[in-house]
N, C-alpha and C. Protein backbone atom coordinates (compact mmCIF):
# COMPACT_ATOMS: atom_id res chain seq x y z
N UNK A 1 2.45 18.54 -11.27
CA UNK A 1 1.83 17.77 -10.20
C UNK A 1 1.62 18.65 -8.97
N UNK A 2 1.67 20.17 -9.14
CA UNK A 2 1.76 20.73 -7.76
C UNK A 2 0.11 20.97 -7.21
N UNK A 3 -0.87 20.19 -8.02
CA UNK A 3 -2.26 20.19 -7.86
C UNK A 3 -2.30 18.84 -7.09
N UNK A 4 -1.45 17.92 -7.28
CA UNK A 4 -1.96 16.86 -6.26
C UNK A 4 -2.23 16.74 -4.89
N UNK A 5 -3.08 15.94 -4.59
CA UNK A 5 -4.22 16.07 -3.57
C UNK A 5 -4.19 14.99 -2.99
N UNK A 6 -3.69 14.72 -1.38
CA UNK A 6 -3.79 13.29 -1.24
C UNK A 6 -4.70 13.42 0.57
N UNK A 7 -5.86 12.46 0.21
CA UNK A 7 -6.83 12.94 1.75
C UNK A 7 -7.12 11.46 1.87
N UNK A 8 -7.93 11.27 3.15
CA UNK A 8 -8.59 10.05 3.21
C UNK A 8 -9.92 9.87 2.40
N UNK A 9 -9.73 8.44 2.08
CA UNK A 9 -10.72 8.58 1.33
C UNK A 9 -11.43 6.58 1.73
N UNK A 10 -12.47 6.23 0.64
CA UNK A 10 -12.78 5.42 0.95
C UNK A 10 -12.83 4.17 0.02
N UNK A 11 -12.66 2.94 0.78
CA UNK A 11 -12.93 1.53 -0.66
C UNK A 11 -14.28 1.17 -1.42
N UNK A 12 -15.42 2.37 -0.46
CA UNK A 12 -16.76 2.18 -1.15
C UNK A 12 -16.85 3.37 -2.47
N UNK A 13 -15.54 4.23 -2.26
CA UNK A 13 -15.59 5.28 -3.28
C UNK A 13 -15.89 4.43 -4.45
N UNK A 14 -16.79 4.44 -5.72
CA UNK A 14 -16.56 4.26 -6.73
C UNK A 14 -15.46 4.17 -7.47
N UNK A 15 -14.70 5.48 -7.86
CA UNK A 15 -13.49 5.49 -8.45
C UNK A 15 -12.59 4.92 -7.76
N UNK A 16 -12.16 4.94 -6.23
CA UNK A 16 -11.40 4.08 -5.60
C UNK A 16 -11.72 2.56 -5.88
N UNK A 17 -13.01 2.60 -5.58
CA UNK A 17 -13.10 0.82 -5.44
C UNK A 17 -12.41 0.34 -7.09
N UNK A 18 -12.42 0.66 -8.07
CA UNK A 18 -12.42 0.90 -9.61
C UNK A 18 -10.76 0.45 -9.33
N UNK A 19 -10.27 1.58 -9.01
CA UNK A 19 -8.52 1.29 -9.02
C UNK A 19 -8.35 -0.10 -8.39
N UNK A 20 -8.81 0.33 -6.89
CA UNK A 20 -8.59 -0.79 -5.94
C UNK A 20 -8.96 -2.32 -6.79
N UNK A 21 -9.72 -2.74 -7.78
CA UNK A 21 -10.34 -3.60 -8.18
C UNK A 21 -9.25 -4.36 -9.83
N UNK A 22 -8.93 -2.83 -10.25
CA UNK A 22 -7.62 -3.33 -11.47
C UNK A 22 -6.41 -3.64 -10.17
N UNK A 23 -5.98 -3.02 -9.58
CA UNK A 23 -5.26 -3.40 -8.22
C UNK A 23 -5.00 -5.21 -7.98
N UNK A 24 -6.04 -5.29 -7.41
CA UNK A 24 -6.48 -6.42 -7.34
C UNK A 24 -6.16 -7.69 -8.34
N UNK A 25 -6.97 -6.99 -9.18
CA UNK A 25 -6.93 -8.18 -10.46
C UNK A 25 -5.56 -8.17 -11.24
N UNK A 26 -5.02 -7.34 -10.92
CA UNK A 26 -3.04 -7.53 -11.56
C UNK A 26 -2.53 -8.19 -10.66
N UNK A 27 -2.56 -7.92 -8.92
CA UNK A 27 -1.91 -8.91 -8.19
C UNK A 27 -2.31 -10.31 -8.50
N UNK A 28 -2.64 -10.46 -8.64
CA UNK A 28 -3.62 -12.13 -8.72
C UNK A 28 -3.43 -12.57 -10.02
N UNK A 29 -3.06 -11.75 -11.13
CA UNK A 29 -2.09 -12.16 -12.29
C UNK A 29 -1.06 -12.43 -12.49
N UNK A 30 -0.55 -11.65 -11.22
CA UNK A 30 1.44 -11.70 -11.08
C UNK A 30 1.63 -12.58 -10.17
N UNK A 31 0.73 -13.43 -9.41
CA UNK A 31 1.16 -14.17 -8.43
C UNK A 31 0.09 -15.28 -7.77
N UNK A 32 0.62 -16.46 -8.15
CA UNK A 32 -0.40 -17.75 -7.37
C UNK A 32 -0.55 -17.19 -6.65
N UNK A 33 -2.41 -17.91 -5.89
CA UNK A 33 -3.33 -16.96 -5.02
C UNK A 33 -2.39 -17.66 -3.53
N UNK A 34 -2.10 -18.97 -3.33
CA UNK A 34 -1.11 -19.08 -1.99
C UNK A 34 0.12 -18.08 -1.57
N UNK A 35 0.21 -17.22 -2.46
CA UNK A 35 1.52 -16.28 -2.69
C UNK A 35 1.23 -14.70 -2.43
N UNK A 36 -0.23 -14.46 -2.89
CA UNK A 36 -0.82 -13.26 -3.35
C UNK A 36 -1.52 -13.05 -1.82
N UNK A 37 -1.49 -11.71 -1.78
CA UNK A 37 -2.15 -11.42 -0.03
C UNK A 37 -2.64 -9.73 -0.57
N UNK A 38 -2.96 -9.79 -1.41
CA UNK A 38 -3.60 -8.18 -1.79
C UNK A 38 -5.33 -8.81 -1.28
N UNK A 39 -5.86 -7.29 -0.76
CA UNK A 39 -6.85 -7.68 -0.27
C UNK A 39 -7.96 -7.18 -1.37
N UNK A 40 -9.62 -7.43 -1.12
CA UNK A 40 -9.73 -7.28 -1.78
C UNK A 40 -10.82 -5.59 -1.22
N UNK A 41 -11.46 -4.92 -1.92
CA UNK A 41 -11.87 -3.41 -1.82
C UNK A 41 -13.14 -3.75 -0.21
N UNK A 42 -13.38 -5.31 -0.88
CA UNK A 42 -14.66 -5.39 0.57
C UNK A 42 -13.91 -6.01 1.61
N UNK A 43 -12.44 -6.50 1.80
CA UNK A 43 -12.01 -7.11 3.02
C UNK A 43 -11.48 -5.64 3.67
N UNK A 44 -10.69 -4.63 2.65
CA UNK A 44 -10.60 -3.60 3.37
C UNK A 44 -11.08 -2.65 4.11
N UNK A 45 -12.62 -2.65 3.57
CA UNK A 45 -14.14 -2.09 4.66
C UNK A 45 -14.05 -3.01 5.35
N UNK A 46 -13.90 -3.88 5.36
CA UNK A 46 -14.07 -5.14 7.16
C UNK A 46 -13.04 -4.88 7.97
N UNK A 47 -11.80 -4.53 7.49
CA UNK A 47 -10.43 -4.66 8.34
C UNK A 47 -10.51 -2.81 9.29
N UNK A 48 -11.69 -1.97 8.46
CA UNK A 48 -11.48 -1.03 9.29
C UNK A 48 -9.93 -0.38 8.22
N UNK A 49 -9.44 -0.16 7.70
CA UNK A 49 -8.21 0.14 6.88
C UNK A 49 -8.38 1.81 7.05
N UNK A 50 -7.25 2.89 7.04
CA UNK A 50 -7.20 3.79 6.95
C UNK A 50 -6.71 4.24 5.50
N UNK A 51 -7.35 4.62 4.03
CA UNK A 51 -7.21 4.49 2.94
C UNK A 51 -7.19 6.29 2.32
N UNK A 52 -5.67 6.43 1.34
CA UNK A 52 -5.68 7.49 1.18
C UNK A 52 -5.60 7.67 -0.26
N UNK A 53 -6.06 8.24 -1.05
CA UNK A 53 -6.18 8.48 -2.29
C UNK A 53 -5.84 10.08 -2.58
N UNK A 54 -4.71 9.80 -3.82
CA UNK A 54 -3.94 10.98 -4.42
C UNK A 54 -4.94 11.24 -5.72
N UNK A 55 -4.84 12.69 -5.68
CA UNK A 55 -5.64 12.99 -6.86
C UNK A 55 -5.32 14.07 -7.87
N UNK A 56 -5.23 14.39 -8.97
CA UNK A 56 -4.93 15.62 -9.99
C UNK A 56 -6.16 16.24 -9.89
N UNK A 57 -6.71 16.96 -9.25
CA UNK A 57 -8.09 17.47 -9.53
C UNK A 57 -9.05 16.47 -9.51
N UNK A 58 -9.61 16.11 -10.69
CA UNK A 58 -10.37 15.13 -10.35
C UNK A 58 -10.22 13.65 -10.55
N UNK A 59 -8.82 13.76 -11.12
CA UNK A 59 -8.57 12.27 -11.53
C UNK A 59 -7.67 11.32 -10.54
N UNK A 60 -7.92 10.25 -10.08
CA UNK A 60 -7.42 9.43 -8.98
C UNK A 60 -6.09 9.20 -10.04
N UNK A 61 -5.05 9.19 -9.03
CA UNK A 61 -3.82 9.00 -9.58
C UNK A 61 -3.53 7.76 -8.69
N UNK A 62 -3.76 7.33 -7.54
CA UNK A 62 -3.02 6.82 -6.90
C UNK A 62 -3.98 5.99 -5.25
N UNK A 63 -4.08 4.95 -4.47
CA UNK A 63 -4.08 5.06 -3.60
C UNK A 63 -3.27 3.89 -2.82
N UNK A 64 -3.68 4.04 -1.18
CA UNK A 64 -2.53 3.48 -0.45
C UNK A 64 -3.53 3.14 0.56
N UNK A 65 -3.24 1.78 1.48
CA UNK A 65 -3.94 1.67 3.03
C UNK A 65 -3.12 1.24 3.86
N UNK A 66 -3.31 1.76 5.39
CA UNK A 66 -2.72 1.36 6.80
C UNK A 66 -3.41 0.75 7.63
N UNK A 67 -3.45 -0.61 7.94
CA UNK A 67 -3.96 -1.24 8.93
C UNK A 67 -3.48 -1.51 9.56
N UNK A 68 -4.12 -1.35 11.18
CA UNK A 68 -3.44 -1.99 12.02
C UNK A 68 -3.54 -3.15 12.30
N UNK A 69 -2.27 -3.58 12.72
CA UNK A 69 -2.47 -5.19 12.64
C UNK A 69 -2.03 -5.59 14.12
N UNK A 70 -1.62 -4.31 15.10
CA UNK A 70 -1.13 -5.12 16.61
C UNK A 70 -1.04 -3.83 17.12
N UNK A 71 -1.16 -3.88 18.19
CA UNK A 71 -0.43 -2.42 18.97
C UNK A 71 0.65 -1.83 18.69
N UNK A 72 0.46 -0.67 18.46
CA UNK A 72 1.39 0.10 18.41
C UNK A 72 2.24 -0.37 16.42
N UNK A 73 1.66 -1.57 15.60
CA UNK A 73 1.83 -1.99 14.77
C UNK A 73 1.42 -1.81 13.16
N UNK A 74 1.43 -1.35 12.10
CA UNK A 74 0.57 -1.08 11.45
C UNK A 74 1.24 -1.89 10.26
N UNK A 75 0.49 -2.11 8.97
CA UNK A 75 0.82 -2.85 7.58
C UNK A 75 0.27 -1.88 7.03
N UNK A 76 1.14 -1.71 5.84
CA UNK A 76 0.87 -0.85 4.47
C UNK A 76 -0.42 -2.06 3.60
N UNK A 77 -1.12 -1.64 2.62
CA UNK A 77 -2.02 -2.16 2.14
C UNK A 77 -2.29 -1.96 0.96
N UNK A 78 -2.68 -2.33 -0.06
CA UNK A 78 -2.86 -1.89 -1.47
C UNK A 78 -2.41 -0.59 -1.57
N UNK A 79 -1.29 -0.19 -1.99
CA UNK A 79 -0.50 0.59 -2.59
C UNK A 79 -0.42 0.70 -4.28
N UNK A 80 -0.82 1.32 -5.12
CA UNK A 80 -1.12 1.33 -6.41
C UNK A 80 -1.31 2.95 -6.70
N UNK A 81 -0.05 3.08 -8.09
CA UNK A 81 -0.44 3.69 -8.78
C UNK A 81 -1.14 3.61 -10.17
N UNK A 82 -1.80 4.33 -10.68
CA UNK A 82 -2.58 4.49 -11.99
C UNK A 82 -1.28 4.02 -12.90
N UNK A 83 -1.26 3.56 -14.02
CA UNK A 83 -0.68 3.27 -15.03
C UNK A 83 -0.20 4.65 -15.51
N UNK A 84 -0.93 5.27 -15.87
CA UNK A 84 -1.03 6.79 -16.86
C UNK A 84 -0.22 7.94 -15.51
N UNK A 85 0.06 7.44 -14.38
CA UNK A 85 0.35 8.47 -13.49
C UNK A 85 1.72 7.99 -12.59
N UNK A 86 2.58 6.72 -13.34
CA UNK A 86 3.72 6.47 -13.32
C UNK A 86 4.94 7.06 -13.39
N UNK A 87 5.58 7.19 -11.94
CA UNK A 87 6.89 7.79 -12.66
C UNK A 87 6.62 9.41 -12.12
N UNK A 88 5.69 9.90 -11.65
CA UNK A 88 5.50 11.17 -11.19
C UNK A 88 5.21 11.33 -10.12
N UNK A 89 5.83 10.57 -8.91
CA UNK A 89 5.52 10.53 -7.63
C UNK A 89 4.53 10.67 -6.79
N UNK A 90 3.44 9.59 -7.33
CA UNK A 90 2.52 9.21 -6.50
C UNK A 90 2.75 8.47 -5.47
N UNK A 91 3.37 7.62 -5.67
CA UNK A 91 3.88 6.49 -4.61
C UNK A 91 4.37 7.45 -3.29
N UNK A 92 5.39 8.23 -3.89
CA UNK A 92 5.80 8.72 -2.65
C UNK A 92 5.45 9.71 -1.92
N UNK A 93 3.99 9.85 -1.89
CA UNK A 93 2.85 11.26 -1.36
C UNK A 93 2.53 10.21 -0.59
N UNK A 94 1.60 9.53 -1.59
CA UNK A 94 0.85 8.66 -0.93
C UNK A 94 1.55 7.69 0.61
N UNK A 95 2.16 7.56 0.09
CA UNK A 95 3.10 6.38 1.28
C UNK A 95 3.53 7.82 2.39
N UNK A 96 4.01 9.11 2.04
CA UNK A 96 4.12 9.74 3.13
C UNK A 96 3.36 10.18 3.68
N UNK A 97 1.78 10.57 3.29
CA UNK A 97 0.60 10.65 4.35
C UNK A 97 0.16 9.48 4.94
N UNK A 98 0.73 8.13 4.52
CA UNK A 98 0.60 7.46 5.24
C UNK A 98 1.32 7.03 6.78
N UNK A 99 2.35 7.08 6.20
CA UNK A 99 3.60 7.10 7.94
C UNK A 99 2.85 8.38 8.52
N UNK A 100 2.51 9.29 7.87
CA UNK A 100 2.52 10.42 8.98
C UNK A 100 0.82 10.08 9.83
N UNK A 101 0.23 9.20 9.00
CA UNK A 101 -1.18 8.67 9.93
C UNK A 101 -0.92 8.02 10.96
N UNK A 102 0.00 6.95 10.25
CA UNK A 102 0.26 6.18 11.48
C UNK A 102 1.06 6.33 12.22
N UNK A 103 1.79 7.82 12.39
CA UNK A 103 2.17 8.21 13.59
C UNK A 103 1.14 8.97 13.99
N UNK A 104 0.48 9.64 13.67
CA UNK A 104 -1.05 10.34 14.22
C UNK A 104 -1.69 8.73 15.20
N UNK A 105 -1.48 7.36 14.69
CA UNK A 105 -2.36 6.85 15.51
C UNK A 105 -1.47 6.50 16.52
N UNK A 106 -0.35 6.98 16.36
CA UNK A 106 0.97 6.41 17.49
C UNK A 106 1.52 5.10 17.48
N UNK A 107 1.60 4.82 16.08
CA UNK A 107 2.33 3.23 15.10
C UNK A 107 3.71 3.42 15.65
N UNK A 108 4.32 2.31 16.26
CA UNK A 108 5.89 2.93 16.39
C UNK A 108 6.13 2.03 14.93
N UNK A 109 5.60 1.52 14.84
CA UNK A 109 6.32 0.44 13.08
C UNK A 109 5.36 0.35 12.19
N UNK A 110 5.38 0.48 11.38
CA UNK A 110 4.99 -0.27 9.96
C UNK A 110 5.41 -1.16 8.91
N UNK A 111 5.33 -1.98 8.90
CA UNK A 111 5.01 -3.15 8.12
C UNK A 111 4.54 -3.35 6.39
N UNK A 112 4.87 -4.27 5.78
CA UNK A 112 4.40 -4.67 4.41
C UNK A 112 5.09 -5.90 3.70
N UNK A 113 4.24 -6.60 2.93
CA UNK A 113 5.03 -7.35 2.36
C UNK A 113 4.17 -6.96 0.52
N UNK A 114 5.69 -7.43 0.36
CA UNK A 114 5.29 -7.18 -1.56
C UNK A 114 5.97 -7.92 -2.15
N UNK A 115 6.26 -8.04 -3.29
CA UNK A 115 6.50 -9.45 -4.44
C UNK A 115 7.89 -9.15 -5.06
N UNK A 116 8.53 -10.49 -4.43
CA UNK A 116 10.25 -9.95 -5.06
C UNK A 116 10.37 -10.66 -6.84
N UNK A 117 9.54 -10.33 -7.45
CA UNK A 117 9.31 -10.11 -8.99
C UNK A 117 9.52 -9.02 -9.57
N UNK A 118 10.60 -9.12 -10.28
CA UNK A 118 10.99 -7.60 -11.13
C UNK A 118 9.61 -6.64 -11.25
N UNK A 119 8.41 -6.87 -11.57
CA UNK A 119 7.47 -6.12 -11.12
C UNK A 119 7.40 -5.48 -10.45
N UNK A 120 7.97 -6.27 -9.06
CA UNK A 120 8.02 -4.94 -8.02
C UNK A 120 9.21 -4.04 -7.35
N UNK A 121 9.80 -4.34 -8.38
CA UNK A 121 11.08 -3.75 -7.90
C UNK A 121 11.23 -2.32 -7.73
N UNK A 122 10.42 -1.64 -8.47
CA UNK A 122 10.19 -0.02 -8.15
C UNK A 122 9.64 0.22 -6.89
N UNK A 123 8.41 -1.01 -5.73
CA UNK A 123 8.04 -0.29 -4.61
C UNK A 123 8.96 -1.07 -3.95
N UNK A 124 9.95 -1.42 -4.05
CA UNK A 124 11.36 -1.75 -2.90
C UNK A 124 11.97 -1.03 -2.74
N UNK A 125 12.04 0.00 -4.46
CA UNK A 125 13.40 1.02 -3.97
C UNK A 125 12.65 2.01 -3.48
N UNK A 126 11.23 2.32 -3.51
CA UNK A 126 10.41 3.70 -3.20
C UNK A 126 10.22 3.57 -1.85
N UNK A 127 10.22 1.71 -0.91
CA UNK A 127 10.09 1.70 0.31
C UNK A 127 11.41 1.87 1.13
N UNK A 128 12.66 1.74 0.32
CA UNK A 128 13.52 1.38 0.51
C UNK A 128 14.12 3.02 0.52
N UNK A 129 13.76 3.61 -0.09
CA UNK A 129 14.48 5.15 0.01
C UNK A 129 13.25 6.07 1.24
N UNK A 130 12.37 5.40 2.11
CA UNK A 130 11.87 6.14 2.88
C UNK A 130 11.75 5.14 4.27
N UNK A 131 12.94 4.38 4.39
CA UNK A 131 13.74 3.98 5.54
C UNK A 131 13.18 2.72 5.49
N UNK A 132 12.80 1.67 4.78
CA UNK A 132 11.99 0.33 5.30
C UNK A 132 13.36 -0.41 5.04
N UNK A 133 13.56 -1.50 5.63
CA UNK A 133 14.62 -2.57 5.70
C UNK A 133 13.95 -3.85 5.63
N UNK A 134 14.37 -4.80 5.32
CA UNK A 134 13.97 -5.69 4.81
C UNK A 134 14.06 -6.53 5.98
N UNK A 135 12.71 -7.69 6.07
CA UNK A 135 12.54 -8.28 7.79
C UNK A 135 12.33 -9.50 7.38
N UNK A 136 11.99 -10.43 8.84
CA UNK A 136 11.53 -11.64 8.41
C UNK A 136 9.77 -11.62 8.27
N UNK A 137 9.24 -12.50 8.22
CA UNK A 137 7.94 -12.67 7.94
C UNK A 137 7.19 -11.94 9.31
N UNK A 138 6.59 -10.75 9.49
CA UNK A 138 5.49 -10.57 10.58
C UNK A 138 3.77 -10.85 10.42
N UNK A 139 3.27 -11.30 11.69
CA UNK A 139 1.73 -11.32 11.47
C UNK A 139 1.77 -12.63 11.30
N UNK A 140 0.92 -12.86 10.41
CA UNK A 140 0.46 -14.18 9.79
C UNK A 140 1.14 -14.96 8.21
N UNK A 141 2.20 -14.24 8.26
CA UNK A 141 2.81 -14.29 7.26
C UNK A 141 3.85 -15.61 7.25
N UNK A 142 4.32 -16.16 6.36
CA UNK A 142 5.37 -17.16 6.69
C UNK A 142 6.23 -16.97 5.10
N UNK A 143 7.81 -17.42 5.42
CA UNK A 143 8.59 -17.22 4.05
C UNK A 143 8.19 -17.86 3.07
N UNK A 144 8.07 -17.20 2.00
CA UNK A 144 7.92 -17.69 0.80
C UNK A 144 8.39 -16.60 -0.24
N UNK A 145 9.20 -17.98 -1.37
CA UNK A 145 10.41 -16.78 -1.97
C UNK A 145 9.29 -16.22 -3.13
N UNK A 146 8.11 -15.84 -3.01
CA UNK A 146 7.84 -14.90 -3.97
C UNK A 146 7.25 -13.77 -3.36
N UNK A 147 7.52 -13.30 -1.99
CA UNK A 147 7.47 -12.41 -1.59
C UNK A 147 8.58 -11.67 -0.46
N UNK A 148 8.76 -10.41 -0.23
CA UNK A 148 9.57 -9.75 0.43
C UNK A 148 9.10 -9.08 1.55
N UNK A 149 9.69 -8.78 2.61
CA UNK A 149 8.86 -8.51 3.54
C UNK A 149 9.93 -7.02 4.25
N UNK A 150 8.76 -5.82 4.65
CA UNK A 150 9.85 -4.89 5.04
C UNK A 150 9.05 -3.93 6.53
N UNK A 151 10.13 -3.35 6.74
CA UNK A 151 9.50 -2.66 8.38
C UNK A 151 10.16 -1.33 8.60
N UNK A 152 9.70 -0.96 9.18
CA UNK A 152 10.48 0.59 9.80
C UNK A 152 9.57 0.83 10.87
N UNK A 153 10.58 1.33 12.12
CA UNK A 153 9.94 2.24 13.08
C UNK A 153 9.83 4.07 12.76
N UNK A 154 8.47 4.00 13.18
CA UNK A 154 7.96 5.57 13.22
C UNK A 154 8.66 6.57 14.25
């Protein structure tokens, strides 16, 4: 993996939108849509999202987005790795060019919520081993036990 490549990139990318779109369509399998808050490749061109995609050369392994959601505030955003690129630390490139953006935009926190379904139990411990703690509901969010909610200051 010492070829991986992780830059900004975009949700109109083809191959991104592609991931972003199986992305998509698994959240919305794993979870009633009142439950499910994955966005979709065209709400993330509206939200303005800062979107980074990991790559082997030419093959997308991975991508991740940071929006801001308040001053000084930011949310993690479709976070997804490739199936075939599991287990070889995409997650944790990706998620670290991300904190390091959103301290480039001067984020003192970041934000996320994700699905407390054994499913996701691998991006708890991957958020969870790069300082996120577990919060109450921020934003527009409200409790509901099929999701988890986490934060860290930058």
């Amino acid at each position: 993996m010492d070829t991986l490549n992780v830059t900004l990139d975009t949700p109109s990318n083809p191959q991104v939108r592609a991931l972003l779109l199986h992305h998509f369509e698994l959240m919305r399998a794993s979870s009633p849509e009142e439950s499910c808050h994955v966005m979709e490749p065209d709400t993330l061109i509206e939200n303005d999202v800062s979107l980074f995609a990991a790559r082997d050369g030419e093959a997308l392994l991975g991508v991740g987005a940071l929006a801001v959601i308040a001053p000084g505030h930011g949310e993690l955003k479709s976070m997804h790795t490739a199936q075939e690129a599991r287990g070889r630390g995409v997650g944790r490139v990706v998620l670290a060019a991300l904190l390091e953006h959103a301290a480039a935009l001067n984020l003192t926190q970041v934000s996320l919520e994700t699905g407390s379904a054994t499913l996701f139990a691998p991006a708890r411990a991957l958020y969870v081993a790069h300082g996120f703690e577990f919060c109450a509901p921020f934003g527009g969010y409200v409790e509901d036990p099929l999701s988890v909610f986490m934060t860290r200051k930058i």
